[in-house]
Protein backbone atom coordinates (compact mmCIF):
# COMPACT_ATOMS: atom_id res chain seq x y z
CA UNK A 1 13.85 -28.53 -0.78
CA UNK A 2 17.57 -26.77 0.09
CA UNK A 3 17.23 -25.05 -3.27
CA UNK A 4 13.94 -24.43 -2.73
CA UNK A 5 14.38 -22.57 0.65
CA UNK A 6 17.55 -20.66 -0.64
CA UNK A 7 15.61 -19.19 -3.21
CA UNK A 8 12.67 -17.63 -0.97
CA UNK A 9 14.60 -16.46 1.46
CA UNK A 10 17.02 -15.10 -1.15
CA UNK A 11 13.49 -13.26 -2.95
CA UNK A 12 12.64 -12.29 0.82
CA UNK A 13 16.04 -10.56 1.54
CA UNK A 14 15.54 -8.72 -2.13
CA UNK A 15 12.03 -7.36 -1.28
CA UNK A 16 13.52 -6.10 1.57
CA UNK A 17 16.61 -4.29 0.43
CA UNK A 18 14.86 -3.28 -2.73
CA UNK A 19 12.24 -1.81 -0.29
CA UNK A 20 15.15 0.12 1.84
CA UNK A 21 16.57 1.52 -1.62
CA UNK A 22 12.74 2.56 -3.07
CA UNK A 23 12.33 4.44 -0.68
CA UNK A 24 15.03 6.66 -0.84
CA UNK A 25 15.29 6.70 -4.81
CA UNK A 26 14.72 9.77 -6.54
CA UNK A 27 12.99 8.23 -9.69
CA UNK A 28 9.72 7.20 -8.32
CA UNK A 29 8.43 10.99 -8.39
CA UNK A 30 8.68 10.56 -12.11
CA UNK A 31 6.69 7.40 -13.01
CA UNK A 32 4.14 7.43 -9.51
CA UNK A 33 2.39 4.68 -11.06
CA UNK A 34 5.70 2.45 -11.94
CA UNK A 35 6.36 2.87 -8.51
CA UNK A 36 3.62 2.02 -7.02
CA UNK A 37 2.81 -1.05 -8.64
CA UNK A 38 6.97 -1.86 -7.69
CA UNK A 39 6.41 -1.06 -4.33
CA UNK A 40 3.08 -3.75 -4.50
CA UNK A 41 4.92 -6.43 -5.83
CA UNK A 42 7.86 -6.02 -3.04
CA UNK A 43 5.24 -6.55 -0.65
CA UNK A 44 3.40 -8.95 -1.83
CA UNK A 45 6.59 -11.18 -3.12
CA UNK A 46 8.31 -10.51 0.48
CA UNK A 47 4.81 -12.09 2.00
CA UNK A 48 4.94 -15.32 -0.09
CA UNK A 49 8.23 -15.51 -0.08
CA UNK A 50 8.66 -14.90 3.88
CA UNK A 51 5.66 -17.88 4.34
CA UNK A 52 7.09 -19.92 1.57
CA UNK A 53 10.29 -20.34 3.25
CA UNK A 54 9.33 -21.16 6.54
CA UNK A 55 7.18 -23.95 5.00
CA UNK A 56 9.46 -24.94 2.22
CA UNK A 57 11.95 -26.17 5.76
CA UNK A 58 8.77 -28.03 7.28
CA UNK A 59 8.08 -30.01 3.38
CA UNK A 60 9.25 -33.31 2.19
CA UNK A 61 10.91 -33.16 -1.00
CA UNK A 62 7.67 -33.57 -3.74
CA UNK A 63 6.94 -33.55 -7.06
CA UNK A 64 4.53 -30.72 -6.37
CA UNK A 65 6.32 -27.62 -4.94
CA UNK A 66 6.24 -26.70 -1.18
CA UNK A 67 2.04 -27.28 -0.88
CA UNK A 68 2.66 -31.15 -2.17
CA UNK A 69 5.70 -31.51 0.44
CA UNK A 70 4.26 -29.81 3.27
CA UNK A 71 1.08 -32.21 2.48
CA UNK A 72 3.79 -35.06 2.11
CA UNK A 73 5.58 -34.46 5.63
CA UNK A 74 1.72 -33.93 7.45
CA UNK A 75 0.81 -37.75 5.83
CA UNK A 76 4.39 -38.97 6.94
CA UNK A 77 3.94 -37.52 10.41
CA UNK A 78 1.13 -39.36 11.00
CA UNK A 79 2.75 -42.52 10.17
CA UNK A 80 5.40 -41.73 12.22
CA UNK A 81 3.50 -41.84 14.94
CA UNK A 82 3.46 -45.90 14.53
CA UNK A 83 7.05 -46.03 13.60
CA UNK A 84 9.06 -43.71 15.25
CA UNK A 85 12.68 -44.87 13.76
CA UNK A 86 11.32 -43.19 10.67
CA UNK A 87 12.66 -40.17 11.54
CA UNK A 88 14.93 -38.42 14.14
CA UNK A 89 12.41 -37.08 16.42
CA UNK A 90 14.64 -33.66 16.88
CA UNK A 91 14.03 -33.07 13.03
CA UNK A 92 10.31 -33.92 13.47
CA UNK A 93 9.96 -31.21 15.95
CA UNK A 94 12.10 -28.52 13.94
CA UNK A 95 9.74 -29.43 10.74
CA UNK A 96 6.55 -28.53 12.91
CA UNK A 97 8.01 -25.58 14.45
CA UNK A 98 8.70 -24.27 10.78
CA UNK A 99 5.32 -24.92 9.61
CA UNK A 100 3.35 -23.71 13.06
CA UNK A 101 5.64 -20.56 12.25
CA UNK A 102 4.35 -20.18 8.72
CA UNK A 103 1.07 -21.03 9.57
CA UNK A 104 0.79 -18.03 12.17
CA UNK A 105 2.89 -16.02 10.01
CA UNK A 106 0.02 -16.30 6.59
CA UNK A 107 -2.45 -15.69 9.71
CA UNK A 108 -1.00 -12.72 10.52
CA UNK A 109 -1.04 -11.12 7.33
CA UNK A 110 -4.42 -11.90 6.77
CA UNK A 111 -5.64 -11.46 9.91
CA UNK A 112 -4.54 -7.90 10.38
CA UNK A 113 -5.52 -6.89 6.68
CA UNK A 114 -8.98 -7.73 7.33
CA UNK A 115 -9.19 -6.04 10.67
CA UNK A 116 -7.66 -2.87 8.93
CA UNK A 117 -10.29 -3.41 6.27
CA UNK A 118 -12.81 -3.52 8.57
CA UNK A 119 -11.72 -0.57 10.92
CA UNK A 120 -11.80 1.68 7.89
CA UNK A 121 -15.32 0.36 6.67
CA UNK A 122 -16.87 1.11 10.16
CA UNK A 123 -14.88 4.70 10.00
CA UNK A 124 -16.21 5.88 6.95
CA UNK A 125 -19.66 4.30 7.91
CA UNK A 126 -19.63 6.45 10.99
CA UNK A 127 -18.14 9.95 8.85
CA UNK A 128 -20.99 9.47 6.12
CA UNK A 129 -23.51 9.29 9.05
CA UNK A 130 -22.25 12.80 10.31
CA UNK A 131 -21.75 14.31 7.04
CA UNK A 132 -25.62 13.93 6.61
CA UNK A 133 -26.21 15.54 9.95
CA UNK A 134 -23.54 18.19 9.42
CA UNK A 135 -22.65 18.54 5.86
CA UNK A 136 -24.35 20.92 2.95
CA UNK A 137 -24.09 21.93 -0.89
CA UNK A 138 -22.88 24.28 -2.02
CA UNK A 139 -22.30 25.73 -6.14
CA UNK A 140 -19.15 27.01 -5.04
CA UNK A 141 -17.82 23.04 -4.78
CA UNK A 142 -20.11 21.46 -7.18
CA UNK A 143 -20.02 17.51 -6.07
CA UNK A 144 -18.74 18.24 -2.42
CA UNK A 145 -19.99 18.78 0.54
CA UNK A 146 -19.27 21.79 3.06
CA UNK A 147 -18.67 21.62 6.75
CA UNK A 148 -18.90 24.52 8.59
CA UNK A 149 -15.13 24.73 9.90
CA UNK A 150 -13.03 27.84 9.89
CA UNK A 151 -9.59 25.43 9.12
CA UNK A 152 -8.80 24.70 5.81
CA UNK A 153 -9.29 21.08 4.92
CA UNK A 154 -10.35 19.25 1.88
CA UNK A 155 -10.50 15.03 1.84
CA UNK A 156 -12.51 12.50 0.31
CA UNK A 157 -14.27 9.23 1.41
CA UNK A 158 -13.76 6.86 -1.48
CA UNK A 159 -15.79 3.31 -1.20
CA UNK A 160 -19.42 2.77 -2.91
CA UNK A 161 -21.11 5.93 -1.61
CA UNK A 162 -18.09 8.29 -1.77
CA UNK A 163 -18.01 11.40 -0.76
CA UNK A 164 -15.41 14.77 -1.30
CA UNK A 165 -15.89 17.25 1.60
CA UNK A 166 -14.39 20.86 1.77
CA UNK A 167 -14.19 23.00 5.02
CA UNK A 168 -16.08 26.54 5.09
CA UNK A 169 -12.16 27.96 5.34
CA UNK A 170 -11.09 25.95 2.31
CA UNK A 171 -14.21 28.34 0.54
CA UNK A 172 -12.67 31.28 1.76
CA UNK A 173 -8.82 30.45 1.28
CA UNK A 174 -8.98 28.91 -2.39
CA UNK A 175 -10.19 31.04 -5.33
CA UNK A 176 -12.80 29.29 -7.78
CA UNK A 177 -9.86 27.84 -10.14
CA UNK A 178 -7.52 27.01 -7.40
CA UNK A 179 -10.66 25.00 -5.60
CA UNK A 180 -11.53 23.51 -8.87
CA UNK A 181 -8.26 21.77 -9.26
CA UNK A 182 -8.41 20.65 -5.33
CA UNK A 183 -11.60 18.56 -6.24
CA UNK A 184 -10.27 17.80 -9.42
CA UNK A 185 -7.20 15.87 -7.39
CA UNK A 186 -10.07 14.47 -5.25
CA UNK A 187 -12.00 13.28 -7.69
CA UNK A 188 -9.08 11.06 -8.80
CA UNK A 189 -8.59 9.72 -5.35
CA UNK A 190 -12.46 8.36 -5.46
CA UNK A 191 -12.34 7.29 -9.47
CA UNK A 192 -9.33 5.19 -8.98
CA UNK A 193 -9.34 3.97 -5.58
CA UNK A 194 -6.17 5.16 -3.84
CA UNK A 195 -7.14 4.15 -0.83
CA UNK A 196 -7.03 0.21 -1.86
CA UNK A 197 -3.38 0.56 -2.63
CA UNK A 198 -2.79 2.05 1.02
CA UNK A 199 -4.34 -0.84 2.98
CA UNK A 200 -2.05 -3.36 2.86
CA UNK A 201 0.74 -0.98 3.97
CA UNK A 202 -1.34 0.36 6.55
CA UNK A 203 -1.90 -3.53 7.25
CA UNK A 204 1.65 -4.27 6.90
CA UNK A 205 2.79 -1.35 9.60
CA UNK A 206 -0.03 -2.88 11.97
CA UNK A 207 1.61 -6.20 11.66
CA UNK A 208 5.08 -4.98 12.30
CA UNK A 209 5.11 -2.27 14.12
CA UNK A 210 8.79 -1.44 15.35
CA UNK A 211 9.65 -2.33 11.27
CA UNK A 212 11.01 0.73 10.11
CA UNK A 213 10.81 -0.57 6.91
CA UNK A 214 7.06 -0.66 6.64
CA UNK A 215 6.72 2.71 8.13
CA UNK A 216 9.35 4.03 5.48
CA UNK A 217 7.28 2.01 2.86
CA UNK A 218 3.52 3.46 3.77
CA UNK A 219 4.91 6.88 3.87
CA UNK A 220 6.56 6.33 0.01
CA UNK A 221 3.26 4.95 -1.36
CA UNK A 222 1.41 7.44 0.56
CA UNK A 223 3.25 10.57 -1.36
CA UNK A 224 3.08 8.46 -4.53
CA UNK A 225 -0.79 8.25 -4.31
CA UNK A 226 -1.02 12.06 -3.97
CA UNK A 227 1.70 12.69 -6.81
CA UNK A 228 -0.54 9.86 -9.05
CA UNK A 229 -3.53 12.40 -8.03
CA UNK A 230 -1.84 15.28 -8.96
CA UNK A 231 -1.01 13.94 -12.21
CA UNK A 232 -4.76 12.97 -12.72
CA UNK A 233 -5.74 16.66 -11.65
CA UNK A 234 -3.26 18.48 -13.77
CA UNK A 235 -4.72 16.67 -16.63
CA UNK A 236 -8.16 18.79 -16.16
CA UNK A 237 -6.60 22.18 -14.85
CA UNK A 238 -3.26 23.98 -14.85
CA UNK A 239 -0.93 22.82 -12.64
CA UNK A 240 0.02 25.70 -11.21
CA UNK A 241 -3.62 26.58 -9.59
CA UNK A 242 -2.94 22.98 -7.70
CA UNK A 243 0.66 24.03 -6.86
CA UNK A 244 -0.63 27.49 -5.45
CA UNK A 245 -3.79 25.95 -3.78
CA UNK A 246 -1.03 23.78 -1.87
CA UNK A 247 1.03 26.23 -1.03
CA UNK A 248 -2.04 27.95 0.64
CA UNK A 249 -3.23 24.86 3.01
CA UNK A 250 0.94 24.90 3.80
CA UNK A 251 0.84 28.51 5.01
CA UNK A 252 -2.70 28.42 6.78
CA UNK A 253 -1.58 24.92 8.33
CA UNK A 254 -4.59 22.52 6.56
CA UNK A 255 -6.34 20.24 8.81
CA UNK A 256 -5.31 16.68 9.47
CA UNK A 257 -7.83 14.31 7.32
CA UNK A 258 -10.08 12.28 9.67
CA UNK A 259 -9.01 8.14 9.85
CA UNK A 260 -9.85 6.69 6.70
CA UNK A 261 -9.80 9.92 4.33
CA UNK A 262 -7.44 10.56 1.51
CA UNK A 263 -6.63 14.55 1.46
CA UNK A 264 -4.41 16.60 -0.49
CA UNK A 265 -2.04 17.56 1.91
CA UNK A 266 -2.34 14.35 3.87
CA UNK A 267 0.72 12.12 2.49
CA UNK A 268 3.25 13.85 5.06
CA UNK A 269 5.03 17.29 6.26
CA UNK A 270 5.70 19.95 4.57
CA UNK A 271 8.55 18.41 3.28
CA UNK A 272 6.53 16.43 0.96
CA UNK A 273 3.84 18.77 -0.05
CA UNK A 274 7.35 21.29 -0.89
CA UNK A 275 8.47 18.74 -3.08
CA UNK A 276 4.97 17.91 -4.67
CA UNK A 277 4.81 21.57 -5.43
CA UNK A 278 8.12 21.85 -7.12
CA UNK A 279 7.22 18.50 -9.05
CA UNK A 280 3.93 20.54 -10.60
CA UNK A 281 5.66 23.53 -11.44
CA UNK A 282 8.78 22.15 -12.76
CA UNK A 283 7.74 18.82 -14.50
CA UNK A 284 10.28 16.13 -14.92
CA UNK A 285 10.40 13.90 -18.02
CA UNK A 286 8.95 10.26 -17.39
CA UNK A 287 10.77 7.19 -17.05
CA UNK A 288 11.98 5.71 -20.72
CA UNK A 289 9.78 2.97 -22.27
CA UNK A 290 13.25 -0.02 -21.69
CA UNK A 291 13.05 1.36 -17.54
CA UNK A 292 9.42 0.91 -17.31
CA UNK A 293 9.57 -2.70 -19.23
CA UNK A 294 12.37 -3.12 -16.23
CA UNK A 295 9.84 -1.97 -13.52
CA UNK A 296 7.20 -4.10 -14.60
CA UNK A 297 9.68 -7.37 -15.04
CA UNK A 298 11.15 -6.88 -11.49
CA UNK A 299 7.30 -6.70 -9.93
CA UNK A 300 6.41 -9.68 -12.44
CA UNK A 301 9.90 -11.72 -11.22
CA UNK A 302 8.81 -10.70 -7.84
CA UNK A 303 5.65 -12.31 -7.48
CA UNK A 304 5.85 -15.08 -10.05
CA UNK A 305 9.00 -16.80 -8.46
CA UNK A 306 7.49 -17.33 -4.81
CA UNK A 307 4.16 -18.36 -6.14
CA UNK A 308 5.71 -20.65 -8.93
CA UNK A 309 7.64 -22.33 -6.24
CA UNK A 310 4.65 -23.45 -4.21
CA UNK A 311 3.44 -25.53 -7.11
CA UNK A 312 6.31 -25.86 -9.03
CA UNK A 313 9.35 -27.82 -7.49
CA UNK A 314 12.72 -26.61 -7.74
């Protein structure tokens, strides 16, 4: 199980520096959606790997990955109850102290993903409820609703019974094509649910929350989401009426989104929205079809390899 634990701890340590270097790379603007599903995989692979380790120390060696050894050194425990010469009772403890560790480790991760799940849920629940109180049509923002706000702001609710909501001063800042391609960068948000491939970063940065990594990380798929929106809007409208409708929320200082929204100008300072805006108006070419067959083999090698090994022995 040596080789076993060297290699998930060597796939942790990779999900982590490759995490550290994403998020100061350059070529993720170009390919959002490479980059995203990159950034999914080092999360996901760092998780299995992180909880594979820890248990891979606690198994017996098996011919069924870490699950059959850690399964093999629970049955042996018990016998060793009745013959304690079996086994060094130092060792014994370390093996349960690795497992109890990965144990609350997996319980962690799931633990806080469901309670971020389920913060959202009642969030939204609570926004939809007001939105009927507060919110009306209007043909200016066909499919939205309008609140009655003076501040420029412009979000969406995505889930089952989504909703896109502009402010009163969004009416009066945008002009009609400029607002069009607003809700057009909206409407992608809803249609393709951005807000699922927050969560677990949100989740993550719950779990750890003096990990500057995660923070780093949420922020990077955060600005990727709203690039991957842009991209979606620009498809329908110009992209210089989103660039310019930007730039306006920047100078009248747009609203924060309530908790649980996506909005346009939500994914960070000005800083980022700057740099979205120069990405719409001066377009960079993608990435090349051999670096995006790399992307997609690094998040497959990612995954694959921690998984593999709980089955699979090494």
């Amino acid at each position: 199980m040596l080789v076993t634990v060297g290699v998930l701890t060597a796939v942790a340590m990779t999900a982590v520096t490759g995490a550290t270097m994403l998020a100061s790379a350059a070529w993720p603007g170009r390919a959002p959606a490479a980059a995203i599903l990159l950034w999914q995989a080092l999360g996901l692979g760092w998780g299995l790997a992180a909880v594979g380790a820890l248990a891979a120390l606690a198994a017996r060696p098996a011919h069924t990955g870490v699950a059959g050894g850690v399964l093999a050194f629970a049955g042996d425990a018990v016998g060793q109850a009745a013959d304690p010469a079996r086994e060094p009772i130092a060792l014994t403890a370390f093996r349960v102290t690795c497992l109890v560790l990965a144990v609350a480790l997996l319980a962690l991760l799931c633990w806080v993903l469901a309670a971020v799940c389920a913060a959202v849920l009642r969030t939204r629940r609570r926004h939809r409820a007001l939105l009927t109180l507060l919110a009306r049509g209007d043909p200016k923002a066909p499919g939205a609703l309008v609140l009655d706000h003076p501040a420029a702001a412009a979000y969406c609710l995505p889930g089952l019974r989504s909703r896109i909501v502009i402010s009163a001063g969004t009416l009066d800042l945008l002009d009609p094509a400029e607002l069009a391609a607003v809700l057009a960068h909206e409407r992608a948000h809803v249609r393709e649910r951005h807000d699922l491939v927050l969560l677990p970063f949100t989740a993550l940065c719950r779990a750890f929350p003096r990990c500057g990594v995660t923070f780093r990380a949420q922020h990077a798929v955060a600005l990727l989401v709203e690039m991957l929106a842009d991209d979606r809007a620009r498809r329908a409208r110009p992209a210089r009426e989103l660039a310019t409708a930007l730039m306006r929320f920047g100078v009248a200082g747009a609203s924060a989104p309530p908790s649980g929204a996506l909005a346009a100008t939500a994914a960070g300072g000005q800083g980022d929205v700057t740099a979205r805006v120069t990405r719409l108006l001066e377009p960079q070419p993608g990435l090349s079809r051999l670096l995006w067959v790399g992307v997609c083999c690094s998040a497959l090698v990612l995954v694959v390899v921690p998984a593999a090994l709980f089955v699979i022995p090494l």
